[in-house]
C-alpha atoms as a PDB file:
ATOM      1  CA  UNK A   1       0.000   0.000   0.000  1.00  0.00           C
ATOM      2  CA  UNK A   2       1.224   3.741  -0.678  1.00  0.00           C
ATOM      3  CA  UNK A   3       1.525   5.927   2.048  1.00  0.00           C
ATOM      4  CA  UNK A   4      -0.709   8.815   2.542  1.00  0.00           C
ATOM      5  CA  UNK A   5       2.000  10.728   4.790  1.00  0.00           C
ATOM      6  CA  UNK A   6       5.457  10.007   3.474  1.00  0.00           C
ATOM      7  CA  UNK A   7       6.871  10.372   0.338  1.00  0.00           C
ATOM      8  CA  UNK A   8      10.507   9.713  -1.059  1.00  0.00           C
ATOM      9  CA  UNK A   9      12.865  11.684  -4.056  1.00  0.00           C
ATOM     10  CA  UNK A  10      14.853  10.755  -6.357  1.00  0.00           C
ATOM     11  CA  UNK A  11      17.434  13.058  -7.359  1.00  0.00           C
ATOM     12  CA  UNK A  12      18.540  12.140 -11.058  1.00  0.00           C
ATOM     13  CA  UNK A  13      16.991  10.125 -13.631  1.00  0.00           C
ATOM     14  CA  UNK A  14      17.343   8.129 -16.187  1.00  0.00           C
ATOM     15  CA  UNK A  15      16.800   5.210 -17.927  1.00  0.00           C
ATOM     16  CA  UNK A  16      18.920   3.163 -15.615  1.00  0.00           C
ATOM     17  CA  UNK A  17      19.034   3.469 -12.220  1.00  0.00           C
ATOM     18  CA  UNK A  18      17.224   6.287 -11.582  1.00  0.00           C
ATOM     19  CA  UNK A  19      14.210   4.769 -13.201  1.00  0.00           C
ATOM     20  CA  UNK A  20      14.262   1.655 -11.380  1.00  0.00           C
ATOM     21  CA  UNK A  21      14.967   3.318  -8.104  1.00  0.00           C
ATOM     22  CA  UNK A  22      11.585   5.334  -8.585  1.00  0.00           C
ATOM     23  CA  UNK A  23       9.653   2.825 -10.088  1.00  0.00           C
ATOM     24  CA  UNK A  24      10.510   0.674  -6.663  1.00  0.00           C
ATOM     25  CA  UNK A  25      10.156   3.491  -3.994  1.00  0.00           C
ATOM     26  CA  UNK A  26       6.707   4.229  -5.814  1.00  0.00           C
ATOM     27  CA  UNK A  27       5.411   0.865  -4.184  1.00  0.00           C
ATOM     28  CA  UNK A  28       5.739   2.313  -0.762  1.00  0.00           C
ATOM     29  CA  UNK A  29       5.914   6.036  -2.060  1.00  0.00           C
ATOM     30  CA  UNK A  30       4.692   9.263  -4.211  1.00  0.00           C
ATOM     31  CA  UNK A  31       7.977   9.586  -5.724  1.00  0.00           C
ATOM     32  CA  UNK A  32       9.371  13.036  -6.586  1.00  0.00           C
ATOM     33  CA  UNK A  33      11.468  12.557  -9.356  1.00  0.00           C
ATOM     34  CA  UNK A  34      14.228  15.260  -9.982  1.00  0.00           C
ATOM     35  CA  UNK A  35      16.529  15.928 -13.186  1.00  0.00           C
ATOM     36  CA  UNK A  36      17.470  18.719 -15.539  1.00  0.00           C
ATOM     37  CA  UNK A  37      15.073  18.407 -18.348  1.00  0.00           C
ATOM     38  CA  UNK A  38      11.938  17.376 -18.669  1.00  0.00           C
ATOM     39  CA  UNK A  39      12.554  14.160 -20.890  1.00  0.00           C
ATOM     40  CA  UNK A  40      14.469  12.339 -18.409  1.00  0.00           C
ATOM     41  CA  UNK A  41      11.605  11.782 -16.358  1.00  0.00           C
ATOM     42  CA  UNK A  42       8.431  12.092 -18.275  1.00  0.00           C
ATOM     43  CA  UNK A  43       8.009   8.195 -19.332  1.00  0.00           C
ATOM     44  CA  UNK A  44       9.075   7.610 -15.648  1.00  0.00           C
ATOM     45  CA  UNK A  45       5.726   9.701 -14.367  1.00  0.00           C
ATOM     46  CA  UNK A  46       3.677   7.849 -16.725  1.00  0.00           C
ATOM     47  CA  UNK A  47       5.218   4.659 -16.127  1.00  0.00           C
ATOM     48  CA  UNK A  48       4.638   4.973 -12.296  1.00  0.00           C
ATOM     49  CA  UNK A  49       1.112   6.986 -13.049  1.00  0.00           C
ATOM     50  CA  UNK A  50      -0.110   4.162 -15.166  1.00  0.00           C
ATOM     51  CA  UNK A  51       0.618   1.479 -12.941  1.00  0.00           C
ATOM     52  CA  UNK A  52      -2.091   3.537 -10.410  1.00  0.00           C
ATOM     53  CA  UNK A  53       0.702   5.330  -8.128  1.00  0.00           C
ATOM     54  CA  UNK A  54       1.771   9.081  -7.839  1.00  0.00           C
ATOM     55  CA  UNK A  55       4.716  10.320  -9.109  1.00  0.00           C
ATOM     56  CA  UNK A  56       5.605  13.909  -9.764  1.00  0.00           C
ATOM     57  CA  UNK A  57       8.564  15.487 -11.923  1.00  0.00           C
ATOM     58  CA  UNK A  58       9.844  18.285 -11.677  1.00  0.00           C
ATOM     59  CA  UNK A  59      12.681  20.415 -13.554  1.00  0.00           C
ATOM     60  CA  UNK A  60      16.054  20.889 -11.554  1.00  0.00           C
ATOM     61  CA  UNK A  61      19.675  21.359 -11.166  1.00  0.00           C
ATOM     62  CA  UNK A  62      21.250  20.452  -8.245  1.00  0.00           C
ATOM     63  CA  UNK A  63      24.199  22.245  -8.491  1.00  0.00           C
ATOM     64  CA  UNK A  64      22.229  25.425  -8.846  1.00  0.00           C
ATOM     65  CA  UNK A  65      21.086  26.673  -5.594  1.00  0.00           C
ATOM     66  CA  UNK A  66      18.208  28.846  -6.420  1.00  0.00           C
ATOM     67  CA  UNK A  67      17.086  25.921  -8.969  1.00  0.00           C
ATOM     68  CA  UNK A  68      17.135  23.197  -5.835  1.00  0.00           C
ATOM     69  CA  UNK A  69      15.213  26.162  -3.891  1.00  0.00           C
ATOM     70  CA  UNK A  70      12.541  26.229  -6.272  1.00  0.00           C
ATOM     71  CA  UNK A  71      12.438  22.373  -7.048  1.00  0.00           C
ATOM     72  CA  UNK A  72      11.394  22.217  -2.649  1.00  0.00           C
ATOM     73  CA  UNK A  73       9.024  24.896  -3.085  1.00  0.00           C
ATOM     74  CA  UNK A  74       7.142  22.866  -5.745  1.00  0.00           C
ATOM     75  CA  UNK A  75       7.279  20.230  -3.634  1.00  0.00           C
ATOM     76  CA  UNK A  76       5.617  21.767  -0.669  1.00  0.00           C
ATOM     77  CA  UNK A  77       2.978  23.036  -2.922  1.00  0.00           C
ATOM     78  CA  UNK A  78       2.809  19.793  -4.475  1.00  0.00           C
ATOM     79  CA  UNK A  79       2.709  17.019  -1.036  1.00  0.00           C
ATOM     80  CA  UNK A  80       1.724  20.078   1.760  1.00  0.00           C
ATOM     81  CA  UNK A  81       0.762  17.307   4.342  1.00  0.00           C
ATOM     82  CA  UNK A  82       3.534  14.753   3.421  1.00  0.00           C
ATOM     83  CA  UNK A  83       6.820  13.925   5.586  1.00  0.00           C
ATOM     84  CA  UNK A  84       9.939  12.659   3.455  1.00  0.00           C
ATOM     85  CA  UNK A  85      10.899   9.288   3.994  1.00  0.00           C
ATOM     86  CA  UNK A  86      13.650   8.640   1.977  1.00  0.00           C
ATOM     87  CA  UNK A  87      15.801  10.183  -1.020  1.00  0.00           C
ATOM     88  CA  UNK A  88      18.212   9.277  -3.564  1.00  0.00           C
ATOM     89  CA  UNK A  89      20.897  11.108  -5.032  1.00  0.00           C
ATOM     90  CA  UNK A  90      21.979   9.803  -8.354  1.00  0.00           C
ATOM     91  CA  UNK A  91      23.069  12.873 -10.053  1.00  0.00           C
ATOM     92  CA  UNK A  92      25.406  12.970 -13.065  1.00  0.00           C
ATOM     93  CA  UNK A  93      27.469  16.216 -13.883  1.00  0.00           C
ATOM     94  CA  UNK A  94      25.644  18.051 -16.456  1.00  0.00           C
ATOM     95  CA  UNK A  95      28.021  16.776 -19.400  1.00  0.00           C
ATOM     96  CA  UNK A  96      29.988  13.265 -18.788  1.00  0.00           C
ATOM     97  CA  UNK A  97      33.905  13.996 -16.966  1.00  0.00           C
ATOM     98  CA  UNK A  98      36.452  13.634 -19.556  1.00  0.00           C
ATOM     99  CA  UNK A  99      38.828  10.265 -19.270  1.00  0.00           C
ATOM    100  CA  UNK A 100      42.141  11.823 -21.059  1.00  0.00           C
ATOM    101  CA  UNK A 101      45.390  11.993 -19.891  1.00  0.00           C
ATOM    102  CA  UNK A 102      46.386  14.317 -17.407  1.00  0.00           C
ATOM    103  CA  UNK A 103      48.022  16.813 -18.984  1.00  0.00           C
ATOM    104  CA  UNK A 104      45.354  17.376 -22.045  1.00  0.00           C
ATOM    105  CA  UNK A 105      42.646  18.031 -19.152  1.00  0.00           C
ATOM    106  CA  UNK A 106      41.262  21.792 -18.104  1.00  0.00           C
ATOM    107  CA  UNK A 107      40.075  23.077 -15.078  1.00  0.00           C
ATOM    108  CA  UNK A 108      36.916  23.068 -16.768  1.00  0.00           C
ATOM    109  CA  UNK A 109      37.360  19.151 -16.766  1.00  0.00           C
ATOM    110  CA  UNK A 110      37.596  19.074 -13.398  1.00  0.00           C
ATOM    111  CA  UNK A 111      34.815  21.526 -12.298  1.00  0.00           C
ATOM    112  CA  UNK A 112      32.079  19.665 -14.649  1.00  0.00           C
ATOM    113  CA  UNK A 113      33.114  16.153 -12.030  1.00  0.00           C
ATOM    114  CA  UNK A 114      33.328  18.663  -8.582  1.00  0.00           C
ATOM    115  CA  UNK A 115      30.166  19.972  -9.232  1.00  0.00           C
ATOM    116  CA  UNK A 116      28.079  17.452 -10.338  1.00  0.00           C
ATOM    117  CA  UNK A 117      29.353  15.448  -7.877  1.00  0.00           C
ATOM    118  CA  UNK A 118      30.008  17.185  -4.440  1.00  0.00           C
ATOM    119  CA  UNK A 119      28.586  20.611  -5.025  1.00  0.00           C
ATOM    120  CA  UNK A 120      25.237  18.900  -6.209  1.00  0.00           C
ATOM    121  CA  UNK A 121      25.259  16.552  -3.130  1.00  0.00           C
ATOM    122  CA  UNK A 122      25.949  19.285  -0.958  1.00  0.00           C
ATOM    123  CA  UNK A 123      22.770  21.523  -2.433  1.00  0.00           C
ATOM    124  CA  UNK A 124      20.429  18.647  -2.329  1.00  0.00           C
ATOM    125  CA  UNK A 125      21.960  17.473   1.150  1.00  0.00           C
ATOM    126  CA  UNK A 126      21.403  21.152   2.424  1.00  0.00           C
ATOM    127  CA  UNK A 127      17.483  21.180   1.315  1.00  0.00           C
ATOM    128  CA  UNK A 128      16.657  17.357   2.291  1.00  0.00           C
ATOM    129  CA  UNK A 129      18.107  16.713   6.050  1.00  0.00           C
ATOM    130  CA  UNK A 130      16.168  18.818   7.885  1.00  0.00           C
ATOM    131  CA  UNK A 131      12.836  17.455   6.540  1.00  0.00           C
ATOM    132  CA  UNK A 132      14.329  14.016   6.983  1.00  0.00           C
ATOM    133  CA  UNK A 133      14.831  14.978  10.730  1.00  0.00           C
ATOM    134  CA  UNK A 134      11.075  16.382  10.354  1.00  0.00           C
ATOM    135  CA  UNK A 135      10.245  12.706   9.688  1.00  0.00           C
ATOM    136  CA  UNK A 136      12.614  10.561  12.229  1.00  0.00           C
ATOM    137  CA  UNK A 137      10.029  10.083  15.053  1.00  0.00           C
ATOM    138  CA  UNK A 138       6.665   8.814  12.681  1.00  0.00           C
ATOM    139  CA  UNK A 139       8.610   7.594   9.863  1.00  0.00           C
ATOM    140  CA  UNK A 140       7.497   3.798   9.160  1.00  0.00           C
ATOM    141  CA  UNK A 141      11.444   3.152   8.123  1.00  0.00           C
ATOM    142  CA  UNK A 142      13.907   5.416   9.462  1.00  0.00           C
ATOM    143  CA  UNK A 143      14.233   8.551   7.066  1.00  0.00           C
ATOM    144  CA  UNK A 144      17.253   7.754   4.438  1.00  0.00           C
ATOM    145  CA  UNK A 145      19.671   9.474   2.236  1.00  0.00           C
ATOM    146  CA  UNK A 146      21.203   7.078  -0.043  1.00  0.00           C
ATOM    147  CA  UNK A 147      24.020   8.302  -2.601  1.00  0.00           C
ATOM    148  CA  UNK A 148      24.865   6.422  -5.743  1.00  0.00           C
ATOM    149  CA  UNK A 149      28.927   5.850  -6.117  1.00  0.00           C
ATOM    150  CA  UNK A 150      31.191   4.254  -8.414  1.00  0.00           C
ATOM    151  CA  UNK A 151      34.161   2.868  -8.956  1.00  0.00           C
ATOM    152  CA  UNK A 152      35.964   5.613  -9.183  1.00  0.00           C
ATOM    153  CA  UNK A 153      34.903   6.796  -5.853  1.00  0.00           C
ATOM    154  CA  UNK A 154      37.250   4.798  -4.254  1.00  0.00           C
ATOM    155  CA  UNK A 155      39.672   4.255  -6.434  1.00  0.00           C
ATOM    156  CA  UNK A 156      41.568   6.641  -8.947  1.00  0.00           C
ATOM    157  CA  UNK A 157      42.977   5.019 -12.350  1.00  0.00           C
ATOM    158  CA  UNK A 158      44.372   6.353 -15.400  1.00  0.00           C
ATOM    159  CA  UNK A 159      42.490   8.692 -16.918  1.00  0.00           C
ATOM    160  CA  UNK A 160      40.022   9.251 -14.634  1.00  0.00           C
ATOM    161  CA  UNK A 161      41.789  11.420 -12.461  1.00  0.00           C
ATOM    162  CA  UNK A 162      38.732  14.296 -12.275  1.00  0.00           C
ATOM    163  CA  UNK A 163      36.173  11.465 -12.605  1.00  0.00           C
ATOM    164  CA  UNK A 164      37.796   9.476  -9.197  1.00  0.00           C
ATOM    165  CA  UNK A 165      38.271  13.490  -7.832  1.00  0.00           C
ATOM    166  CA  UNK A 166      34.768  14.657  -7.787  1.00  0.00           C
ATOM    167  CA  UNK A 167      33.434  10.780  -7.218  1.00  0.00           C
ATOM    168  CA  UNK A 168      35.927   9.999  -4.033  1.00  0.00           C
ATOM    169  CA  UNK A 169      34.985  13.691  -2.704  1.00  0.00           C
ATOM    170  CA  UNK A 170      31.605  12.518  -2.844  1.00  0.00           C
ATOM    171  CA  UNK A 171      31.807   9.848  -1.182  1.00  0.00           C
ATOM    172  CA  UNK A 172      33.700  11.314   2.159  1.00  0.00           C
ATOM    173  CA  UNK A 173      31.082  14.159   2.348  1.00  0.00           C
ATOM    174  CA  UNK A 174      28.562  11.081   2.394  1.00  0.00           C
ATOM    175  CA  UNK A 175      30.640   9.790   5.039  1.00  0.00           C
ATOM    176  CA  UNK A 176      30.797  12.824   7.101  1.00  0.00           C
ATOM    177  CA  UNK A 177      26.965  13.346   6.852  1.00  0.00           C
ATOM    178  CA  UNK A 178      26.454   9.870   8.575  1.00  0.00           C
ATOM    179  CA  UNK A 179      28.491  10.344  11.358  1.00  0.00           C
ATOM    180  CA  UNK A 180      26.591  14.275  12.199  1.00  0.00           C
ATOM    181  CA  UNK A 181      23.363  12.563  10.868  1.00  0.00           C
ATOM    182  CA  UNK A 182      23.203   8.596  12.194  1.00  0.00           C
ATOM    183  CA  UNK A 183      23.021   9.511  15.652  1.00  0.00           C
ATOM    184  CA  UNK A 184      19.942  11.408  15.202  1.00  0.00           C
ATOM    185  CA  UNK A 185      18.288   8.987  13.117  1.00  0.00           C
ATOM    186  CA  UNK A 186      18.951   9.724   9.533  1.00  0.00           C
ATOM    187  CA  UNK A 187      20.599   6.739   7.816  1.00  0.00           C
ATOM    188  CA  UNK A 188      22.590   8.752   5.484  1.00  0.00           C
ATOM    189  CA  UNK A 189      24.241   5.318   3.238  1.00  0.00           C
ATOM    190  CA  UNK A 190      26.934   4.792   0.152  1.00  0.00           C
ATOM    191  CA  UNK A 191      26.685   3.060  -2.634  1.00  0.00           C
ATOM    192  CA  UNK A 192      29.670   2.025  -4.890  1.00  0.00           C
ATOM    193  CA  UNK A 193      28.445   0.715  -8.071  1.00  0.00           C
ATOM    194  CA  UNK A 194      31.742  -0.944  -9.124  1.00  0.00           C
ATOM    195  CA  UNK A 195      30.573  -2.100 -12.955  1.00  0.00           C
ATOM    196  CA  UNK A 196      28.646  -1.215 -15.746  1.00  0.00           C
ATOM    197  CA  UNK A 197      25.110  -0.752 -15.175  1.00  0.00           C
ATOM    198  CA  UNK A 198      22.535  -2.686 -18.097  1.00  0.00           C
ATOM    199  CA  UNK A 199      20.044  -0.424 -19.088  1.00  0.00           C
ATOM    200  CA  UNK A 200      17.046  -2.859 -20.340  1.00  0.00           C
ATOM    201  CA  UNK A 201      14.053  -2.596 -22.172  1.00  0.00           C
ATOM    202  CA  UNK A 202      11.266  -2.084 -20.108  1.00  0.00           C
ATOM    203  CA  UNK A 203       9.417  -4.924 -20.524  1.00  0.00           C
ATOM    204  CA  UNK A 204      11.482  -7.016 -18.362  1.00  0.00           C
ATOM    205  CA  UNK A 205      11.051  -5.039 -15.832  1.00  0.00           C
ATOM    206  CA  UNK A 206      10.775  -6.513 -12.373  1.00  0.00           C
ATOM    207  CA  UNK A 207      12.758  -9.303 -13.426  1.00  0.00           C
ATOM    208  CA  UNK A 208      16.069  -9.611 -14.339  1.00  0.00           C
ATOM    209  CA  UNK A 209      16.275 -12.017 -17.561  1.00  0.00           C
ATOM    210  CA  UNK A 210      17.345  -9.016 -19.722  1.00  0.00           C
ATOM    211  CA  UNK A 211      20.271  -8.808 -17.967  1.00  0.00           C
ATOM    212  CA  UNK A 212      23.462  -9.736 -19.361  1.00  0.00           C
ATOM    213  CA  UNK A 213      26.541 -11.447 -17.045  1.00  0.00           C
ATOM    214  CA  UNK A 214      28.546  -8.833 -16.923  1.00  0.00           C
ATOM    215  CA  UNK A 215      26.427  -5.648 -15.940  1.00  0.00           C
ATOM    216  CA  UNK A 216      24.453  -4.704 -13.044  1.00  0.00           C
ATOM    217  CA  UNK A 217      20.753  -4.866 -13.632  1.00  0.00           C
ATOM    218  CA  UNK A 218      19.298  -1.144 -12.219  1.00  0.00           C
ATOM    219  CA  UNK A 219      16.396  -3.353 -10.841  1.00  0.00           C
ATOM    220  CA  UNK A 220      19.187  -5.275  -8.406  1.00  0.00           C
ATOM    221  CA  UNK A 221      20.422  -2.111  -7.607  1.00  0.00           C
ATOM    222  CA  UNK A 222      17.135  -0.540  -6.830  1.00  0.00           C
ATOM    223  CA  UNK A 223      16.364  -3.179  -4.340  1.00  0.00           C
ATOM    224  CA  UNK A 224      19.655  -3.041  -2.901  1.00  0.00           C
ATOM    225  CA  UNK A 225      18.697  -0.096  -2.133  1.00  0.00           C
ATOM    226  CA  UNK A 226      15.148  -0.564  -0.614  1.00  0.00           C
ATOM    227  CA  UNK A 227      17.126  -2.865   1.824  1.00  0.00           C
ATOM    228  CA  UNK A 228      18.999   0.142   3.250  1.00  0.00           C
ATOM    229  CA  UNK A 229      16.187   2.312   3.230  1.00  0.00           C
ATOM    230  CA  UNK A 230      14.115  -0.568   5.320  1.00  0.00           C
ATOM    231  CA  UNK A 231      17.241  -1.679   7.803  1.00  0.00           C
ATOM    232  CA  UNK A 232      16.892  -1.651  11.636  1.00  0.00           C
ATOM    233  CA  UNK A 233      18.906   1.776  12.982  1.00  0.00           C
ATOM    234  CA  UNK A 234      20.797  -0.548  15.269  1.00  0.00           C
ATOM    235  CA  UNK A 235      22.169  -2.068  11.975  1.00  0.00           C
ATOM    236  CA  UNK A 236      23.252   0.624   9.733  1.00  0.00           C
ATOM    237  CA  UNK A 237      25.286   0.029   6.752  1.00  0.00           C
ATOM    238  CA  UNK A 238      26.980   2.786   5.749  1.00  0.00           C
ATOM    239  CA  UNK A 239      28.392   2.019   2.482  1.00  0.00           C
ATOM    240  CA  UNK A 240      27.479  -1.143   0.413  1.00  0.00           C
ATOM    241  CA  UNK A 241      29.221  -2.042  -2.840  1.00  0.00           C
ATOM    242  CA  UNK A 242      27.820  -4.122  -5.990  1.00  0.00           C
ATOM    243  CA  UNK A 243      29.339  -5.571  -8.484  1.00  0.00           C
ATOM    244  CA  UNK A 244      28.500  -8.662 -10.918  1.00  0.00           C
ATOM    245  CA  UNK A 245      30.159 -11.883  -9.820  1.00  0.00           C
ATOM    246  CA  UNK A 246      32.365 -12.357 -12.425  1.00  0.00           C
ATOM    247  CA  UNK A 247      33.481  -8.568 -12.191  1.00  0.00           C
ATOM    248  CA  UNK A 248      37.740  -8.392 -10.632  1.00  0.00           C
ATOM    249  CA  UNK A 249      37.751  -6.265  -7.447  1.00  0.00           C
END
């Protein structure tokens, strides 16, 4: 049954994970789903919508401040009697980090991975905690801020030295928000995503038999993440990596 008091977000989506993250919170949820233009989430709505659940999109940037502003003002307008139980931030930068050497890389490079990664997080982070506070006493599941990682975020390689920058930088301001935020109820979790996520058609959606070997199905992922939302607070995980099983780590 959805709930008629709570409601969850989903910062960032796609066809991927960011779809099957909403699509799954949406059984328990109205979903807000969050991303920079319109297209990325309109089959989403209607997916969710015709499947008899609410799910609202709306227009932002996280690594604008006034735009995140706005996006929480809508929302207010939009749920005035709802609590948020849970959100997801699975933000890309606005155009993909280069991989090239070093020393053909700009600062531009590297403010397109800082941004999208920690200065997004950050903004979003800002606008979502104290409502998650708002909801730690009633909450059916404690409230939750989950953050989607990646390989890079704990490991740098060639190439990817502005990709593992903004991505590791993400992941230690994750860190640092569950040690202020745990004790007071928030389960503020990491997740490193340490392959290539399959992007399938949506007709095998919930199950997984579109799903080659050697890529993460976004519908594993998205329950992976319903586990941490639903986890007793006196067994936290704070950072939980997948991977396929024939994937090298």
């Amino acid at each position: 049954m959805v709930s008629d008091k709570f409601f969850a977000i989903v910062a960032g989506v796609g066809p991927g994970t960011g779809r099957s993250v909403a699509i799954r919170f949406s059984e328990a949820y109205p979903v807000v789903l969050l991303a920079r233009s319109p297209e990325s989430y309109n089959n989403v709505v209607a997916e969710i919508s015709k499947a008899g659940r609410k799910a609202i999109g709306i227009t932002a940037d996280a690594t604008d401040e006034s735009s995140i502003t706005s996006a929480f003002e809508t929302i207010k307008k939009e749920l005035p009697d709802f609590k948020l139980a849970a959100t997801i931030y699975n933000v890309r930068p606005n155009s993909r980090p280069s991989r090239k050497p070093f020393l053909e890389l700009t600062l531009e490079d590297l403010d397109t991975s800082l941004n999208g990664n920690i200065r997004g997080l950050f903004n979003f982070a800002q606008s979502i905690l104290p409502l998650l506070l708002g909801s730690v006493e009633h909450s059916p599941q404690p409230p939750t801020l989950i953050v989607t990682g990646a390989t890079a975020s704990i490991r740098g390689s060639a190439k990817w030295s502005v990709i593992a920058a903004g991505k590791s930088g993400q992941r230690i301001l994750t860190q640092s928000l569950a040690r202020e935020f745990g004790p007071l109820g928030v389960h503020v979790a990491h997740a490193v995503i340490d392959g290539g996520i399959d992007v399938p058609d949506a007709t095998h959606y919930p199950r997984n038999d579109g799903t080659p070997d050697g890529r993460i199905s976004p519908y594993a992922i998205a329950e992976s993440y319903w586990y941490l939302h639903t986890q007793h607070k006196s067994a936290f995980t704070q950072e939980l990596d997948l991977r396929p099983f024939i994937e090298h780590f």
